[in-house]
Each structure stands twice: as structure tokens, then as C-alpha cells.
Protein backbone atom coordinates (compact mmCIF):
# COMPACT_ATOMS: atom_id res chain seq x y z
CA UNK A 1 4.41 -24.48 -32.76
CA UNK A 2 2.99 -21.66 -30.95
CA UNK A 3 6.57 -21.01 -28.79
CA UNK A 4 8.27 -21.00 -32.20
CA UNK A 5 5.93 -18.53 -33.68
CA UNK A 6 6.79 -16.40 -31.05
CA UNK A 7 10.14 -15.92 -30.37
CA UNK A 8 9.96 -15.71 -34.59
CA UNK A 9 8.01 -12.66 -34.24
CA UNK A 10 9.66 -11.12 -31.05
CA UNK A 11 13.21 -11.42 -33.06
CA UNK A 12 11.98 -9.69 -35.85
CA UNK A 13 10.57 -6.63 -33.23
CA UNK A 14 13.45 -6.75 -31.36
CA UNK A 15 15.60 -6.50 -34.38
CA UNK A 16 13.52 -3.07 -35.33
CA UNK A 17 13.72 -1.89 -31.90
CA UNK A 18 17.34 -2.08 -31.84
CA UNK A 19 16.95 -0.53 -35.14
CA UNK A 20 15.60 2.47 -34.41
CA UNK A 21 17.36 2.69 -30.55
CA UNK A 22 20.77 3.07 -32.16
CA UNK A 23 19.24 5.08 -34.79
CA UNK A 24 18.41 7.33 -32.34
CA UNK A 25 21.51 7.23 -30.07
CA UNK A 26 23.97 9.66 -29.30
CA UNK A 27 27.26 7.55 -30.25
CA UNK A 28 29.26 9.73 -27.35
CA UNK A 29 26.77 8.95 -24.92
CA UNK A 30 26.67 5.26 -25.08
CA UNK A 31 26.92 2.21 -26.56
CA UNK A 32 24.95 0.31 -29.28
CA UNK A 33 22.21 -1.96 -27.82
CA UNK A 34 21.43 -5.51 -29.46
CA UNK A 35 18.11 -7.27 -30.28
CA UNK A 36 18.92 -9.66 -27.24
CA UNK A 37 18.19 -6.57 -25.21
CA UNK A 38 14.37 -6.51 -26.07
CA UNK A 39 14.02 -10.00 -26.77
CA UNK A 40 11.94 -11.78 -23.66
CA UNK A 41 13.01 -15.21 -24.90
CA UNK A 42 16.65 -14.64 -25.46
CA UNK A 43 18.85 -16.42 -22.81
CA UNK A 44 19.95 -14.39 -20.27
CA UNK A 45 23.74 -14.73 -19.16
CA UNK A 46 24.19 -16.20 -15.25
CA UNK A 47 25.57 -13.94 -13.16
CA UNK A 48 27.95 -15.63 -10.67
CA UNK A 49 27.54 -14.60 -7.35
CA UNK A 50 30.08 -15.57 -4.97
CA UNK A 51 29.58 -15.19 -1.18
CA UNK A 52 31.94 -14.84 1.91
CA UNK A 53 34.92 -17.65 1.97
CA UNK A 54 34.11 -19.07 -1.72
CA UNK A 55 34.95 -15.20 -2.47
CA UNK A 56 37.78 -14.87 -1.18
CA UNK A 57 39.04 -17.96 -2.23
CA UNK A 58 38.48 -16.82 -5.61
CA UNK A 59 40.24 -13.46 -5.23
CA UNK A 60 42.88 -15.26 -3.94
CA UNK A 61 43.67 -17.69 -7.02
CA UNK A 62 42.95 -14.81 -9.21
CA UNK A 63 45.36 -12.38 -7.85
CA UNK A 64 47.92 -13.98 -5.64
CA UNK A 65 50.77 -15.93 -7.40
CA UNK A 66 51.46 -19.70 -5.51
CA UNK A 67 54.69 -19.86 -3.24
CA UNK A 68 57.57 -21.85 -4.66
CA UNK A 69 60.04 -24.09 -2.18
């Protein structure tokens, strides 16, 4: 009850700080933030991180087209 309390009130501050952020912002400068940007109990998503041969693998299938017989 207490966790849901909480990330009640942090979306409704997170909301207002968004609020007044793009209020604020210069719309040449940037781009608009959201409320998931101040929000400590929004989920975050995973960055992938891919290291040595499972990289290149993966460039590999992304970029270069199978051989046909």
C-alpha cells in the first residue's frame, strides 16, 4: 500500500515536472521530455550490449544479405 502510494504521487510530480521542463524549453534546441524521465519507479528500457563475436555476428545478419547457390 505504501509502494502504490508512491509511485501515485511521484507520477503526479513527474507529470508537473515535465510540465513546466517543456514549458520552459527552447523547441529548436531540443526535444520534449516525458514524465518517465523524472519518474524513479518507471521501468527503464534494457540496453543490449553486445560484445566481441556475438557483435559481429549481429552486424553480420543485419547488414550482409545470405549467398544463394
Amino acid at each position: 500500500m505504501v509502494e502504490g502510494k508512491g509511485k501515485f504521487d511521484w507520477a503526479q510530480t513527474s507529470s508537473l515536472m515535465a510540465l513546466a521542463v517543456n514549458l520552459m524549453r527552447d523547441p529548436r534546441k531540443g526535444k520534449a521530455v516525458s514524465p518517465n524521465d523524472f519518474n524513479p519507479f518507471a521501468e527503464k528500457p534494457q540496453k543490449i550490449v553486445l560484445k566481441g563475436a556475438e557483435m559481429l555476428d549481429a552486424l553480420k545478419a543485419a547488414f550482409i544479405k545470405p549467398h544463394r547457390k
